[in-house]
Each structure stands twice: as C-alpha cells, then as structure tokens.
PDB file of N, CA and C in Angstrom:
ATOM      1  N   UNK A   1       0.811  -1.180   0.000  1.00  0.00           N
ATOM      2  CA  UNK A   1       0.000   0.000   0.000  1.00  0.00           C
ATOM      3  C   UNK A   1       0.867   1.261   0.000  1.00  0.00           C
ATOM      4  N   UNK A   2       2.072   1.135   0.872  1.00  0.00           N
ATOM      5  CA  UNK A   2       2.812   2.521   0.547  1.00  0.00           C
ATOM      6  C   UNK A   2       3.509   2.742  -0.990  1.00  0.00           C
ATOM      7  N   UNK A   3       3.943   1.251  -1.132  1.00  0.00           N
ATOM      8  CA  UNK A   3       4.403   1.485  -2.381  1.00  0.00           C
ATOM      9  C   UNK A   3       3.519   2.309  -3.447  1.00  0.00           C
ATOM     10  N   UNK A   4       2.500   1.692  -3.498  1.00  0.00           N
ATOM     11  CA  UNK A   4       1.133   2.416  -4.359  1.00  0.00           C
ATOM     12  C   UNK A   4       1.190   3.662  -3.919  1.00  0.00           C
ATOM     13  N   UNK A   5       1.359   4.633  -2.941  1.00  0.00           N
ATOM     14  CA  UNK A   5       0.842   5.778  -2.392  1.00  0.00           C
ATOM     15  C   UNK A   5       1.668   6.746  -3.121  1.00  0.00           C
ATOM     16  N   UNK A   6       3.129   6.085  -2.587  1.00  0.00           N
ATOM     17  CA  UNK A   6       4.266   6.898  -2.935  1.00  0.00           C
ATOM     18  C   UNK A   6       4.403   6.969  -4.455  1.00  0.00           C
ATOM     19  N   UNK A   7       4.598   6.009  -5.624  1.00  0.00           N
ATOM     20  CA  UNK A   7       4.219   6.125  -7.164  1.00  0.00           C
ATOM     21  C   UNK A   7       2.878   6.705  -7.161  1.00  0.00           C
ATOM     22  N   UNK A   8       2.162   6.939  -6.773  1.00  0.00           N
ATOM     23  CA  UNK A   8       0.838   7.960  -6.794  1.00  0.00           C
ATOM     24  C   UNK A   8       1.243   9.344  -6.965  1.00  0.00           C
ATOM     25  N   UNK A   9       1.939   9.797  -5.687  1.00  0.00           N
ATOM     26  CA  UNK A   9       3.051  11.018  -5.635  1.00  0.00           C
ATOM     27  C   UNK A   9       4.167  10.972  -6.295  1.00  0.00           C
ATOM     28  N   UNK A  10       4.140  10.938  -7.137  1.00  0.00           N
ATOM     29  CA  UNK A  10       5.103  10.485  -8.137  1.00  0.00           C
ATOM     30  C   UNK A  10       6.517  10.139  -7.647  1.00  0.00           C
ATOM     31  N   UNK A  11       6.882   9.385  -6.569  1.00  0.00           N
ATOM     32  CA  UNK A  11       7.885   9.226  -6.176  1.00  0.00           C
ATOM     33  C   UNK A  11       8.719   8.076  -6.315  1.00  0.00           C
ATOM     34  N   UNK A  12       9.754   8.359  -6.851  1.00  0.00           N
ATOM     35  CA  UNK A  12      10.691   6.464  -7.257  1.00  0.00           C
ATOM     36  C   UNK A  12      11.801   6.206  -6.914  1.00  0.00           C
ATOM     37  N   UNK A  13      12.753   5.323  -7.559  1.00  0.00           N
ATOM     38  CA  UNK A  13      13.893   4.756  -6.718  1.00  0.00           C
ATOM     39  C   UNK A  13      13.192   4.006  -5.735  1.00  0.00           C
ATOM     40  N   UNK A  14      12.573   3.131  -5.840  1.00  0.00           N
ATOM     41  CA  UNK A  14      11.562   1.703  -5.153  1.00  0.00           C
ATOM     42  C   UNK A  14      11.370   1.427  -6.098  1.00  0.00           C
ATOM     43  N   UNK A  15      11.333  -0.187  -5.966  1.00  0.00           N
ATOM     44  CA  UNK A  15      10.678  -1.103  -6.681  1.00  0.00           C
ATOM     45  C   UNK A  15       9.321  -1.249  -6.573  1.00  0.00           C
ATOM     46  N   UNK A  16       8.592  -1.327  -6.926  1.00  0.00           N
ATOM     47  CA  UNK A  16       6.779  -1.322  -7.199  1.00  0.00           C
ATOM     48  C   UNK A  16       6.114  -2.934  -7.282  1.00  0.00           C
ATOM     49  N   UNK A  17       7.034  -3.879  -7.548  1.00  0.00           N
ATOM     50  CA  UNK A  17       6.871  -5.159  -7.179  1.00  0.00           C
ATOM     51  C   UNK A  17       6.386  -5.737  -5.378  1.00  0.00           C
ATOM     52  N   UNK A  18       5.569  -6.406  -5.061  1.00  0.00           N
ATOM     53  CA  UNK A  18       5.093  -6.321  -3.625  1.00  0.00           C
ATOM     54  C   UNK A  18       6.165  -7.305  -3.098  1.00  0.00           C
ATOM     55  N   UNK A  19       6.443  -7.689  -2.122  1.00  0.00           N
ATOM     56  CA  UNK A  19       7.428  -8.239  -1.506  1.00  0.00           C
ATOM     57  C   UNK A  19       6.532  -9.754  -0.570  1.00  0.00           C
ATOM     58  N   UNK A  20       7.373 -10.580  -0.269  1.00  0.00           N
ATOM     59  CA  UNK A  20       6.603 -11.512   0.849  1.00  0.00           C
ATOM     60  C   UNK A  20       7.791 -11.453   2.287  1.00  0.00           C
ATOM     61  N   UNK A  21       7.385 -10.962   3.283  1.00  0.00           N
ATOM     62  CA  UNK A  21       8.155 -10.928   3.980  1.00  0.00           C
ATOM     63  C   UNK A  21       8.236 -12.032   5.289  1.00  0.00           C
ATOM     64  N   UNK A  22       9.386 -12.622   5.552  1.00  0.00           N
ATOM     65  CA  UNK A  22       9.553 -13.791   5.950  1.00  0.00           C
ATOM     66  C   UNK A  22      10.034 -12.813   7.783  1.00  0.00           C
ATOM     67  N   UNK A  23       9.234 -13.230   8.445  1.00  0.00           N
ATOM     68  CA  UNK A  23       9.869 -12.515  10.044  1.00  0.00           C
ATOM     69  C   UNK A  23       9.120 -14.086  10.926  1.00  0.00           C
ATOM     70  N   UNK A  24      10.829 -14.321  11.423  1.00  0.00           N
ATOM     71  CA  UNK A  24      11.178 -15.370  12.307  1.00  0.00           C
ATOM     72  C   UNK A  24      10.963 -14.792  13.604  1.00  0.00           C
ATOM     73  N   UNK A  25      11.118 -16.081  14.764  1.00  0.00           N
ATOM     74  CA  UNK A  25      10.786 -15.264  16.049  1.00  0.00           C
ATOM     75  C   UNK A  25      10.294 -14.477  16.612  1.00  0.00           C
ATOM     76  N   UNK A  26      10.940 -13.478  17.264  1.00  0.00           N
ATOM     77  CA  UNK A  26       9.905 -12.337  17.892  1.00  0.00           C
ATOM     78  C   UNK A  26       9.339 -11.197  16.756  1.00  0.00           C
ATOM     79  N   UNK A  27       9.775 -11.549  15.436  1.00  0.00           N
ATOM     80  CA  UNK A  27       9.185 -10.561  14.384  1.00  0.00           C
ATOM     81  C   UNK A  27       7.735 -11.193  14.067  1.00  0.00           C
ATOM     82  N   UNK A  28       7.747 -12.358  14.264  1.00  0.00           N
ATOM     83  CA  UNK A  28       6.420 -13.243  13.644  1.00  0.00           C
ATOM     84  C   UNK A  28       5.243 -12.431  13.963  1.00  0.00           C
ATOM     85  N   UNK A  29       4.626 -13.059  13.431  1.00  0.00           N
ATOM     86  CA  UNK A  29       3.023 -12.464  13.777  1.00  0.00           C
ATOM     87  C   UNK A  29       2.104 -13.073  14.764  1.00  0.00           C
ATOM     88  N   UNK A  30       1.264 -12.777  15.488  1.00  0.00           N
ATOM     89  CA  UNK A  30       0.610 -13.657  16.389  1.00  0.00           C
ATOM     90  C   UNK A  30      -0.033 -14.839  15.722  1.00  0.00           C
ATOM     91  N   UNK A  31      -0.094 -15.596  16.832  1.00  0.00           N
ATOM     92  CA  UNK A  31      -1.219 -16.763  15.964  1.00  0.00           C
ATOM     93  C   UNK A  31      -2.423 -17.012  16.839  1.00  0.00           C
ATOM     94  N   UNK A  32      -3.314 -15.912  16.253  1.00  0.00           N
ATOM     95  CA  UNK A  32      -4.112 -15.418  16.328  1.00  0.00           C
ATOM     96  C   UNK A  32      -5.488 -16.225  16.890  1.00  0.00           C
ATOM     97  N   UNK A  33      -5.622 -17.589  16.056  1.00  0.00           N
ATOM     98  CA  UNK A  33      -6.184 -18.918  16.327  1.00  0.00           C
ATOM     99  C   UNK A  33      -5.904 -18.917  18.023  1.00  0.00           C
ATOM    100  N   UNK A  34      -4.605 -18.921  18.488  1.00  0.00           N
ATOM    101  CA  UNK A  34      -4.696 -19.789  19.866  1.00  0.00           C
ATOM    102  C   UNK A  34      -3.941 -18.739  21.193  1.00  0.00           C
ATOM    103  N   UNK A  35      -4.195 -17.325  20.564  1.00  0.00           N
ATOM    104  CA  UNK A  35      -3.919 -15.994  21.599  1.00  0.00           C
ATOM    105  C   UNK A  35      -4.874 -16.499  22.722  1.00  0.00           C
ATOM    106  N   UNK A  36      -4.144 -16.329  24.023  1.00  0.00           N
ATOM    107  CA  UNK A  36      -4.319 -16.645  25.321  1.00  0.00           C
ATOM    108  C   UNK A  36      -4.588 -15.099  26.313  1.00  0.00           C
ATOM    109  N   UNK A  37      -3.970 -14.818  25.609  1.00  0.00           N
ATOM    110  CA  UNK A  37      -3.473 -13.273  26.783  1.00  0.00           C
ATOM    111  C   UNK A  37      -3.996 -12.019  25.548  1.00  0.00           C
ATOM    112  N   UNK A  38      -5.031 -11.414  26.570  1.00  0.00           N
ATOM    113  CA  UNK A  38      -5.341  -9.959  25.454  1.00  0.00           C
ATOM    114  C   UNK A  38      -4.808  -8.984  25.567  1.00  0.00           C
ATOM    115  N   UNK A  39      -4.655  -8.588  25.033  1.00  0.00           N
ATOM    116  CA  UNK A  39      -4.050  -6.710  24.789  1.00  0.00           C
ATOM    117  C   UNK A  39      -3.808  -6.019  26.154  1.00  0.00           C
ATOM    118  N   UNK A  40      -3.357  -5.569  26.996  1.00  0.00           N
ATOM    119  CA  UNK A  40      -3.271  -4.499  27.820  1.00  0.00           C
ATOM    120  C   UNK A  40      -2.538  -3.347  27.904  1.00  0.00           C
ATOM    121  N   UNK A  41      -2.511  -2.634  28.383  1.00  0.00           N
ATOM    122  CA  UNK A  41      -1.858  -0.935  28.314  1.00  0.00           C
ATOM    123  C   UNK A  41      -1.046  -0.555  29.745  1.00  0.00           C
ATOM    124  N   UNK A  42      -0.024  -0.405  29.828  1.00  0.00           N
ATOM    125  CA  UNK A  42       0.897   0.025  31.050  1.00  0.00           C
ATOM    126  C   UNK A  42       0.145   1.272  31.667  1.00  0.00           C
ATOM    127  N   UNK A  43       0.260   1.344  32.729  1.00  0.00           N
ATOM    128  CA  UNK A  43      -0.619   2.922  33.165  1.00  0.00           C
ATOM    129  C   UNK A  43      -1.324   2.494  34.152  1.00  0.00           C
ATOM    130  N   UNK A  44      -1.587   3.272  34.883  1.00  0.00           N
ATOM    131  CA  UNK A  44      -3.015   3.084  36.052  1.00  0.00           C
ATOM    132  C   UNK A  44      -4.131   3.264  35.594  1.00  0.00           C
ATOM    133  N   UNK A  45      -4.239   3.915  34.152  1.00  0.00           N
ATOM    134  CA  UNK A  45      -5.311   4.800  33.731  1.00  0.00           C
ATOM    135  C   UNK A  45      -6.156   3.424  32.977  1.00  0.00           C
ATOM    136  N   UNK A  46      -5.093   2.692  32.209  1.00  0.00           N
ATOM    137  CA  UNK A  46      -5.950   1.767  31.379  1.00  0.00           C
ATOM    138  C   UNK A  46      -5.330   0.180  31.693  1.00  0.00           C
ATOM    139  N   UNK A  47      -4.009   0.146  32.333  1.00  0.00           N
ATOM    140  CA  UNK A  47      -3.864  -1.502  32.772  1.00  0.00           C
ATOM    141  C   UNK A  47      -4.535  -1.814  33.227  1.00  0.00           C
ATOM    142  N   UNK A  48      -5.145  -3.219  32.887  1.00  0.00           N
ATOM    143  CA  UNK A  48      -5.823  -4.286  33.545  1.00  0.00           C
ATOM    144  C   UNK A  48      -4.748  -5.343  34.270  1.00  0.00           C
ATOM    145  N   UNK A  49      -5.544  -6.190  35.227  1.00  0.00           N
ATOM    146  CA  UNK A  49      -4.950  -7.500  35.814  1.00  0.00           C
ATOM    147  C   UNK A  49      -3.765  -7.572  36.317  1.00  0.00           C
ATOM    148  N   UNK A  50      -3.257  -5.974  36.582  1.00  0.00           N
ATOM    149  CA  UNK A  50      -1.992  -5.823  37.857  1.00  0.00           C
ATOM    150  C   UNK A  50      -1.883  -5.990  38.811  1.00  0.00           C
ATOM    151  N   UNK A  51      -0.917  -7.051  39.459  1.00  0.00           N
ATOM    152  CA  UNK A  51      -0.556  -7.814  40.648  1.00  0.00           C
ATOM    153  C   UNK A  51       0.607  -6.677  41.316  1.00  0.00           C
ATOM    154  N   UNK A  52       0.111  -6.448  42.670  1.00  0.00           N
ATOM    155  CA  UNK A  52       0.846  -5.915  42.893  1.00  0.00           C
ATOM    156  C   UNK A  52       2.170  -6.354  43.940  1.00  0.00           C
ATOM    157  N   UNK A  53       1.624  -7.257  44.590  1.00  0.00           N
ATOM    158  CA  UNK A  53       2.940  -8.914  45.358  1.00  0.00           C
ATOM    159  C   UNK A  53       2.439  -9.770  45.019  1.00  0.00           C
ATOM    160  N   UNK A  54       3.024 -10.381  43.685  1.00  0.00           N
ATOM    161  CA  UNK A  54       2.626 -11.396  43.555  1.00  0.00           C
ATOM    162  C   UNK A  54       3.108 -12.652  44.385  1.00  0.00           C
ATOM    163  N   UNK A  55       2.705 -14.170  44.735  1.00  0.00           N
ATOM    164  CA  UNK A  55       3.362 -15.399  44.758  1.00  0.00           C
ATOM    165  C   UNK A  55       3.756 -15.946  43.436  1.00  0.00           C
ATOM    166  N   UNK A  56       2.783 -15.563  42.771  1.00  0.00           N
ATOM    167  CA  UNK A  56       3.098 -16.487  41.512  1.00  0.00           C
ATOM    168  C   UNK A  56       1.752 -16.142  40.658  1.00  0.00           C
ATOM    169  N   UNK A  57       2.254 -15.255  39.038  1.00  0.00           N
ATOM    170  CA  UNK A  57       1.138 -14.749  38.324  1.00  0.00           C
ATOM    171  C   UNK A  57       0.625 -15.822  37.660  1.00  0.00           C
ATOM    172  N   UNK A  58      -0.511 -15.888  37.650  1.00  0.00           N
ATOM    173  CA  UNK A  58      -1.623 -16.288  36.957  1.00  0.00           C
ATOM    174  C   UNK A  58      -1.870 -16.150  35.515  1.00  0.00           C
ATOM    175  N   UNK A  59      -2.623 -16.883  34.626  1.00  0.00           N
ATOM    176  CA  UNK A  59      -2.906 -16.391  32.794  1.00  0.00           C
ATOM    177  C   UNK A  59      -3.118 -15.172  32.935  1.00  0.00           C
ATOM    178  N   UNK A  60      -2.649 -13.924  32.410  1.00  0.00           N
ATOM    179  CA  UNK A  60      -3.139 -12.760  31.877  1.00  0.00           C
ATOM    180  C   UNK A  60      -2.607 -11.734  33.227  1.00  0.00           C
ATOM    181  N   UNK A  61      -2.007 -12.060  34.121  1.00  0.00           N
ATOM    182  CA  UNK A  61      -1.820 -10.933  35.199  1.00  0.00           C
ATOM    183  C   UNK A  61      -0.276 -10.764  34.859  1.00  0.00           C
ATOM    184  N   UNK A  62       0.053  -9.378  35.568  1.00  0.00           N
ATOM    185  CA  UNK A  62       1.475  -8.799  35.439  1.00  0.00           C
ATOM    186  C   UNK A  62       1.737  -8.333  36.248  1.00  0.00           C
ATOM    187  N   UNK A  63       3.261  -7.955  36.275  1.00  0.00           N
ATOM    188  CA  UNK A  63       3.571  -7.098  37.578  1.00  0.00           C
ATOM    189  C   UNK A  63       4.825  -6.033  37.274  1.00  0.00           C
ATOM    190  N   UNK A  64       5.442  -5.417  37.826  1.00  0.00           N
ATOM    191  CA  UNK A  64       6.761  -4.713  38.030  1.00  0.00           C
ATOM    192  C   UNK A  64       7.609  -5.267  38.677  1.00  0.00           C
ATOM    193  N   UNK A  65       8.756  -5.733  38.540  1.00  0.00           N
ATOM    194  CA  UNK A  65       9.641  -6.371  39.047  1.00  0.00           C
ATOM    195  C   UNK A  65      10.945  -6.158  38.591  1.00  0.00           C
ATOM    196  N   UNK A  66      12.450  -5.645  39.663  1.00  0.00           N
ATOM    197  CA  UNK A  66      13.615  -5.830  39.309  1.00  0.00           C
ATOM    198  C   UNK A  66      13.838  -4.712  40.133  1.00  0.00           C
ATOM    199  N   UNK A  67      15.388  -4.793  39.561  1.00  0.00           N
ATOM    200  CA  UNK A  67      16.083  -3.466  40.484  1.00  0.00           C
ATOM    201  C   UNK A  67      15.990  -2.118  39.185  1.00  0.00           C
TER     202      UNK A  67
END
C-alpha cells in the first residue's frame, strides 16, 4: 500500500513489485487462532490484571519487578 501511495506522488527509486516478507521469532506475527493473553496498556489509567505482590502470576496478570 505505501508502495502504491508513494508512485501515486510520483515518487521512485523503489521497486513497485510487492514483496513476501519472511519474520522469524519475535518478528512473527501472532497466531491469532490460539492468543491466550489480550491486549493491555501500562498505566493506572488503562492496565488491567496488575498484581501488585505477587506469589506467583496467573494467565493474563502482570507485575513490576527488578532493580
């Protein structure tokens, strides 16, 4: 889609051919099928399911921890 945008604006030096992009490990994409844990937001304002001493977190809870 950028490619398209940018040759729209007549802009070149890019190739205009679409690409397939291969991302291993932590680049991958979710797999979406068997996501366990939903979305949350750092903050007081919008985190959910913050432990604040934990023993031991649970599916989907978090905490702050370290020096």
């Amino acid at each position: 889609m950028i490619q398209k945008v940018l040759g729209d604006a007549g802009s070149s030096g890019f190739a205009r051919e679409l690409v397939t992009v291969d991302a291993p490990g932590i680049e991958a994409a979710a797999d979406w099928d068997n996501l366990r844990s939903p979305e949350t937001y750092l903050g007081s304002e919008q985190g959910e399911n913050f432990v604040r001493s934990p023993a031991r977190l649970r599916l989907n809870e978090w905490t702050v921890a370290g020096d």
